[in-house]
N, C-alpha and C. Protein backbone atom coordinates (compact mmCIF):
# COMPACT_ATOMS: atom_id res chain seq x y z
N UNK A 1 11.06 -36.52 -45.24
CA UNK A 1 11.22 -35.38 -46.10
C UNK A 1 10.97 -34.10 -45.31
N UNK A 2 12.22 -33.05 -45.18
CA UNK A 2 11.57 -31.77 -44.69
C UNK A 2 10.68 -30.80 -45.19
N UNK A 3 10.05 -30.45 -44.54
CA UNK A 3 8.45 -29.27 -45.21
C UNK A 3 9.11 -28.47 -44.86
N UNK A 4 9.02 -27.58 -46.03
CA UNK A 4 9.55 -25.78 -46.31
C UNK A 4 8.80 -24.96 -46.66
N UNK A 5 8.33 -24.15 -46.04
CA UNK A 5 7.41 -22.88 -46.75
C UNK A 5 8.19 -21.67 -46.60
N UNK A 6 7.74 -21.08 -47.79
CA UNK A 6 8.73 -19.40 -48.36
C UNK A 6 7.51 -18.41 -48.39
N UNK A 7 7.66 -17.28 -47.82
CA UNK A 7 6.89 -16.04 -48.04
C UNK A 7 8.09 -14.91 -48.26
N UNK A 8 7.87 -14.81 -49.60
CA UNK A 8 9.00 -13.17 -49.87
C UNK A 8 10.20 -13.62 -49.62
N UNK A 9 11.44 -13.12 -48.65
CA UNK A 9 12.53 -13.40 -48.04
C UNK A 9 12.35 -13.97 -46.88
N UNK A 10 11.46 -14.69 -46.25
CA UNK A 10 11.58 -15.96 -44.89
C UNK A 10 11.44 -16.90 -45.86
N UNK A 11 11.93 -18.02 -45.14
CA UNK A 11 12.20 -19.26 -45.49
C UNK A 11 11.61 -20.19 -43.82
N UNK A 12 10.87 -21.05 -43.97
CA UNK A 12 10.34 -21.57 -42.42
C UNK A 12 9.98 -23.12 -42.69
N UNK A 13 11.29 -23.46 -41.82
CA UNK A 13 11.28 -24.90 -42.12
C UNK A 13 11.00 -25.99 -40.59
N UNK A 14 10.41 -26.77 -41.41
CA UNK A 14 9.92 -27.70 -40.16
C UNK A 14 11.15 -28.54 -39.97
N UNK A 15 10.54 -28.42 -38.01
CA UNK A 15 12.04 -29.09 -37.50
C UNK A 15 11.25 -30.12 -36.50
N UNK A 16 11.44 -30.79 -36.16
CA UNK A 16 11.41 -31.77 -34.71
C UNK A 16 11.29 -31.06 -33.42
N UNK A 17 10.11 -31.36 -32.66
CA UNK A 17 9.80 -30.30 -31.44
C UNK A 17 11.11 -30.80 -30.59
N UNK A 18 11.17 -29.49 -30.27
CA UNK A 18 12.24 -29.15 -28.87
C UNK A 18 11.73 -27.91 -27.99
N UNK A 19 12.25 -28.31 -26.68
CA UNK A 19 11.69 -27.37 -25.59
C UNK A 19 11.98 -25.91 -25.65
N UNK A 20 11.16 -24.72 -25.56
CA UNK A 20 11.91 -23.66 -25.87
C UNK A 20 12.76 -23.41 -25.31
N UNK A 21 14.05 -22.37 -25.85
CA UNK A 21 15.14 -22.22 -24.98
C UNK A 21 16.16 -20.49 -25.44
N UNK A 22 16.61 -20.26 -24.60
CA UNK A 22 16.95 -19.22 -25.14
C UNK A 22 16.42 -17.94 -24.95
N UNK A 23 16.48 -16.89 -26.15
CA UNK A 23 15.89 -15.75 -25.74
C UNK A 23 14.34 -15.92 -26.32
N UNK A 24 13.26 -15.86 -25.15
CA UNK A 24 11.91 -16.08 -25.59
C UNK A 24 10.98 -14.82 -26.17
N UNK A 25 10.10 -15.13 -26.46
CA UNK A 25 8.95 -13.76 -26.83
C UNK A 25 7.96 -14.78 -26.97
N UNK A 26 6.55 -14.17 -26.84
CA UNK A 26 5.17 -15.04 -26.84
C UNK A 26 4.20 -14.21 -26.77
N UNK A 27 3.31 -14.16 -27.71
CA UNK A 27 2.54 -12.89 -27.71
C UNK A 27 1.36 -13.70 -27.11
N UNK A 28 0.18 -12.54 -27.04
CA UNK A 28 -1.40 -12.72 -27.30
C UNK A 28 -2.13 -12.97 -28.41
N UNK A 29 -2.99 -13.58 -28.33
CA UNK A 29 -4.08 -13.79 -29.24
C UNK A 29 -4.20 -12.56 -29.70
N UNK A 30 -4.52 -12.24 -30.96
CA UNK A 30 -4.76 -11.26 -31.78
C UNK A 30 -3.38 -10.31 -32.17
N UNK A 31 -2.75 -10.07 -30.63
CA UNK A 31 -1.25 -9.14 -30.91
C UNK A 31 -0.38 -9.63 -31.77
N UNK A 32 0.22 -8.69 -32.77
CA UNK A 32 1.06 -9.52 -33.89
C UNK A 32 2.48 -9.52 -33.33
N UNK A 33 2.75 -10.81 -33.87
CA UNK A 33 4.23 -10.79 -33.62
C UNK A 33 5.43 -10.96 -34.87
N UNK A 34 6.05 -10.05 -35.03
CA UNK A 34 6.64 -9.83 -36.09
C UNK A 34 8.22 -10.39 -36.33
N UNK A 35 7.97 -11.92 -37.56
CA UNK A 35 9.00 -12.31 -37.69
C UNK A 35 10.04 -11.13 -38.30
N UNK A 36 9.76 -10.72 -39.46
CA UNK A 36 10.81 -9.74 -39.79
C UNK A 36 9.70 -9.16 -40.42
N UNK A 37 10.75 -7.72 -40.24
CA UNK A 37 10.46 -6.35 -41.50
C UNK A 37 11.26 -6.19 -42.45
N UNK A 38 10.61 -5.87 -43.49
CA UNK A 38 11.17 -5.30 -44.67
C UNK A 38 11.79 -3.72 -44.64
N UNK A 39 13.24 -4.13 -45.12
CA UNK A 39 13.98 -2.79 -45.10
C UNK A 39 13.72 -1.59 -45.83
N UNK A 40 13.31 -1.79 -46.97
CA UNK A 40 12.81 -0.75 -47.77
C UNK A 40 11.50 -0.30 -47.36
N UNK A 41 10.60 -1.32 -47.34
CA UNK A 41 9.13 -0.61 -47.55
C UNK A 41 8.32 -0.67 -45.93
N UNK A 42 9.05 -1.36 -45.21
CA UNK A 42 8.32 -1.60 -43.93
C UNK A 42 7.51 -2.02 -43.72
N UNK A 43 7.16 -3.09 -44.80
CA UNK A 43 6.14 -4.20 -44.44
C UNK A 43 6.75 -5.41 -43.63
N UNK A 44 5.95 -6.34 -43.50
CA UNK A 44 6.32 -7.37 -42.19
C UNK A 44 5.74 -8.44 -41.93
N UNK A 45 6.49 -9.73 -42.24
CA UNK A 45 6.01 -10.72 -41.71
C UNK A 45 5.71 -10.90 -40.12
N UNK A 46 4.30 -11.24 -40.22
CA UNK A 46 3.78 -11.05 -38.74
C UNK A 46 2.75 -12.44 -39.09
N UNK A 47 2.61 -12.99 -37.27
CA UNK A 47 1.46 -13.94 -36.75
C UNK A 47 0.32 -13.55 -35.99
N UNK A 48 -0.85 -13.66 -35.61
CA UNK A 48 -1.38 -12.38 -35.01
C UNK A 48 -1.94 -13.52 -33.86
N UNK A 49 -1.91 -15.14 -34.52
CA UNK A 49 -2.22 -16.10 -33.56
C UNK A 49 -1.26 -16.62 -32.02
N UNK A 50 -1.57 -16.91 -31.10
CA UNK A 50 -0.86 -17.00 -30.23
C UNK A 50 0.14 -18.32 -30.19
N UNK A 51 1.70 -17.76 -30.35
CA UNK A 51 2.60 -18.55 -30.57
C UNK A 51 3.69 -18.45 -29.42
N UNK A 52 4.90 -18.99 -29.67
CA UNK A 52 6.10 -18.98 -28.89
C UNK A 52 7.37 -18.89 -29.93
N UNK A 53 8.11 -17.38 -29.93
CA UNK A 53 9.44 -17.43 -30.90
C UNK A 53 10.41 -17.63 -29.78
N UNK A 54 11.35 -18.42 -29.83
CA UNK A 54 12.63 -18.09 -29.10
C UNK A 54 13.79 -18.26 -30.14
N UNK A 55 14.90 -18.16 -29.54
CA UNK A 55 16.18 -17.71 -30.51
C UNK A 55 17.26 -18.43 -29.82
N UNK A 56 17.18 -19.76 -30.22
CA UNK A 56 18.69 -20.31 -29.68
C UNK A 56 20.02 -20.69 -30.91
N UNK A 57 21.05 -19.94 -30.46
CA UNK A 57 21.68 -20.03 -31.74
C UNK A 57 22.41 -21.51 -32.14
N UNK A 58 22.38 -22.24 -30.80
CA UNK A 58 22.99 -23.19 -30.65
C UNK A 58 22.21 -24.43 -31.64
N UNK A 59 21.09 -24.18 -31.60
CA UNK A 59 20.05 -24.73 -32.76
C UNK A 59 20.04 -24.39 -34.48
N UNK A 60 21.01 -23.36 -34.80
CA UNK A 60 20.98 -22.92 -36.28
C UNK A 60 22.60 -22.40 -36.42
N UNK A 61 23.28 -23.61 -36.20
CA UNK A 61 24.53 -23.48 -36.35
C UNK A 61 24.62 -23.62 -37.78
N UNK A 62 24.14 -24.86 -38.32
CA UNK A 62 24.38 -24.43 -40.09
C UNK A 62 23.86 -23.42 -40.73
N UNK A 63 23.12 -22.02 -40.39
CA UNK A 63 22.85 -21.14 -41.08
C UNK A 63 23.35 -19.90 -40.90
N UNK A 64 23.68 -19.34 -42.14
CA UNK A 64 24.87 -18.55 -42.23
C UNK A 64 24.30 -17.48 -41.60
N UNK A 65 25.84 -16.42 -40.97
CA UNK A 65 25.05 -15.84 -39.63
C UNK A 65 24.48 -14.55 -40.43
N UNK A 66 23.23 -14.44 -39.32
CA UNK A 66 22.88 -12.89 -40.08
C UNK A 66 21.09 -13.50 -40.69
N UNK A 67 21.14 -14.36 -41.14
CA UNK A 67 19.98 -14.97 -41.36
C UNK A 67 18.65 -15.74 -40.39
N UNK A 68 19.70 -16.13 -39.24
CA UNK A 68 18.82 -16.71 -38.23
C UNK A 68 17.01 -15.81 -37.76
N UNK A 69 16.54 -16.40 -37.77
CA UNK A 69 15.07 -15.34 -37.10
C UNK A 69 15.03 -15.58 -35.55
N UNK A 70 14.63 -17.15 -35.70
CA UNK A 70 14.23 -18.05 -34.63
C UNK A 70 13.39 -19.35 -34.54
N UNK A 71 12.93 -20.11 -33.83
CA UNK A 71 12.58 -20.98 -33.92
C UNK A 71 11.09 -20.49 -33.60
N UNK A 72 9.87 -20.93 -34.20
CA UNK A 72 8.78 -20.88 -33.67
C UNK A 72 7.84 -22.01 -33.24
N UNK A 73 6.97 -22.07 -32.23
CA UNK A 73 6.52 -23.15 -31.88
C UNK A 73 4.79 -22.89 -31.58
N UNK A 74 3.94 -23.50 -32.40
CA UNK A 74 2.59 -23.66 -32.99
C UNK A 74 1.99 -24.64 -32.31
N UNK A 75 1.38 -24.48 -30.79
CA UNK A 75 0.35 -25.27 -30.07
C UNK A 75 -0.79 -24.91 -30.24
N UNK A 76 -1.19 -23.95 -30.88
CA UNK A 76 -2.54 -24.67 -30.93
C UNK A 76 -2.75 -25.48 -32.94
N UNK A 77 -3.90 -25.46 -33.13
CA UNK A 77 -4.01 -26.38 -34.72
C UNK A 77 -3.19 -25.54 -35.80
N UNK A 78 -2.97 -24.53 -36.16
CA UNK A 78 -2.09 -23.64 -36.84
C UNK A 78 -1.79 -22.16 -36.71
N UNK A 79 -1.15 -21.73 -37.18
CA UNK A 79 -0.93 -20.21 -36.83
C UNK A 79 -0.94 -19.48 -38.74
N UNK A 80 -1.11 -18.29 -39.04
CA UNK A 80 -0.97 -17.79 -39.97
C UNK A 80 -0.13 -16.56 -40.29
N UNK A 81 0.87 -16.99 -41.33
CA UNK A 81 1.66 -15.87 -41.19
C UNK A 81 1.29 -14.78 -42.85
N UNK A 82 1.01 -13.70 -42.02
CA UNK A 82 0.76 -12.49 -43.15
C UNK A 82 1.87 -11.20 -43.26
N UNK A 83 1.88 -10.81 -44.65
CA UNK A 83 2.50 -10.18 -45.28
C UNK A 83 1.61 -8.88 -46.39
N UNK A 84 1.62 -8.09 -45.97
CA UNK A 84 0.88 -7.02 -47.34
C UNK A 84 1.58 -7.48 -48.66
N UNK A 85 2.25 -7.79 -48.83
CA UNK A 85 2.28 -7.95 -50.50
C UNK A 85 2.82 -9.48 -51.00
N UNK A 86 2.48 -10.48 -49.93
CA UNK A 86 2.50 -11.92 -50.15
C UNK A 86 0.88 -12.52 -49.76
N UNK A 87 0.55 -13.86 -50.30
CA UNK A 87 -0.69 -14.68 -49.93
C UNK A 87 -0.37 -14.69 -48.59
N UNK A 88 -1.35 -15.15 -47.70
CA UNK A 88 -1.02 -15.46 -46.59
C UNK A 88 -0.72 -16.92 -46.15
N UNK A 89 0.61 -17.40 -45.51
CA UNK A 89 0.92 -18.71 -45.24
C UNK A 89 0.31 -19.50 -43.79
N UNK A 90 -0.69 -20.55 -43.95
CA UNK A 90 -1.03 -21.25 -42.87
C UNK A 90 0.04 -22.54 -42.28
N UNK A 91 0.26 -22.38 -41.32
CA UNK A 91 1.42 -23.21 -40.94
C UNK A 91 0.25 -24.34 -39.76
N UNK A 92 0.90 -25.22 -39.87
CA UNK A 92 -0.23 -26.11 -38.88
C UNK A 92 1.23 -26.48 -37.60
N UNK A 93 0.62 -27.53 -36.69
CA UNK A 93 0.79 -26.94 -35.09
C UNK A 93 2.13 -27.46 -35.39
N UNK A 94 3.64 -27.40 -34.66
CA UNK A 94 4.64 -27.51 -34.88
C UNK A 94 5.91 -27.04 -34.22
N UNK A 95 6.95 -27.70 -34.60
CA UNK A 95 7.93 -26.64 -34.95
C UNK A 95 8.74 -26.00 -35.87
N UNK A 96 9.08 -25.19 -36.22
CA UNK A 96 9.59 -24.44 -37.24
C UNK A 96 10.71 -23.37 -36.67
N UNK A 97 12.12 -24.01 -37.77
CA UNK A 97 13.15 -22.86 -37.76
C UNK A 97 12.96 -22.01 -38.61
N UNK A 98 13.04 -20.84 -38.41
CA UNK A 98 12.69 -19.65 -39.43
C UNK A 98 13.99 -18.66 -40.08
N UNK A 99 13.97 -18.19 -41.19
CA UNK A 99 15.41 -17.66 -41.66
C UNK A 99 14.71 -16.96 -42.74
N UNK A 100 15.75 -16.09 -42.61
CA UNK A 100 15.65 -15.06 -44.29
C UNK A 100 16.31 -15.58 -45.28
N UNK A 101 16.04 -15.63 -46.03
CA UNK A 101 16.41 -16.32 -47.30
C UNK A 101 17.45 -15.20 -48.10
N UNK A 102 18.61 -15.96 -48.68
CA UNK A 102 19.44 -14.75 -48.74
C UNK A 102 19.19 -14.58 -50.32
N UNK A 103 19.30 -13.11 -51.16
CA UNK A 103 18.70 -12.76 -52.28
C UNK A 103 20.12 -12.87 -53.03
N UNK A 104 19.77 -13.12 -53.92
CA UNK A 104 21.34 -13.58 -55.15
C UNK A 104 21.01 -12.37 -56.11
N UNK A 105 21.68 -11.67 -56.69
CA UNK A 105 22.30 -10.63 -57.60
C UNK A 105 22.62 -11.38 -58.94
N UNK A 106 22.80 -10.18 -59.87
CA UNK A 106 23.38 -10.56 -60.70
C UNK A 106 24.40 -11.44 -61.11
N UNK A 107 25.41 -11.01 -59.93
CA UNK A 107 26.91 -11.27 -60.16
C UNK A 107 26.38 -13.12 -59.57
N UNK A 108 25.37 -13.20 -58.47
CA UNK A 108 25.74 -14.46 -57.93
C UNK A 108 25.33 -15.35 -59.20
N UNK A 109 24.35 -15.09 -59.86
CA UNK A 109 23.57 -15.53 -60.84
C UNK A 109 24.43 -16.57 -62.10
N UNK A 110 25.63 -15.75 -61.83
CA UNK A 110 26.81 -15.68 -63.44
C UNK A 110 27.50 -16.85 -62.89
N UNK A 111 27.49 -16.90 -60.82
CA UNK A 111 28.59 -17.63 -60.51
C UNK A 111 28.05 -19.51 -60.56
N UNK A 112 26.63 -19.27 -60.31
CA UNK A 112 26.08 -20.69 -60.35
C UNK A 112 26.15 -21.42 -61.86
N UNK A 113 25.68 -20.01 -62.51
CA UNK A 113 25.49 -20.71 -63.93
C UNK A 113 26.87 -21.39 -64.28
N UNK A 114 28.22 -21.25 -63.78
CA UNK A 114 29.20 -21.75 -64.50
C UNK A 114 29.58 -22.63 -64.22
């Protein structure tokens, strides 16, 4: 069964470790690293624990484009991802593809219901 956790608009789903690849980033302990910002208000999903994001697209071919974040990878026991106006999500050690979750409207609303 795949494990999915949602904060706001990310969506971060557990995947099967693979070696990083691609375009990397890797912060410090304490330095945050910011999956996404929010367009309106400029808040931001951020990790402040020391992780590894890279971005291979060749890995998130089924997700529609525009959504991709990246893949993140959690060596030590977990990492925590915070948000000002979400709980905060504890993710334990791993890997995880990460994506924005796309927001449905009215109109999409009318199209499922039928």
């Amino acid at each position: 069964m795949t494990e999915i956790f949602a904060q706001g608009d990310l969506l971060i789903e557990r995947v099967p470790d693979v070696a990083p690849s691609g375009t990397l980033a890797e912060t410090a302990e304490g330095v945050p690293l910011v999956l996404l910002e929010g367009e309106a208000t400029g808040h931001c999903h951020a990790i402040r624990e020391r992780v590894t994001l890279f971005r291979d697209d060749d890995l998130a071919r089924d997700i529609p484009a525009g959504l991709y974040v990246g893949h993140l990878l959690i060596a030590s026991a977990y990492a925590r991802v915070t948000h000002q106006e979400h709980a905060p999500l504890t993710l334990p050690r791993g890997t995880y593809r990460v994506r924005r979750q796309r927001e449905l409207g009215p109109r999409d609303a009318r199209v499922l219901a039928d």
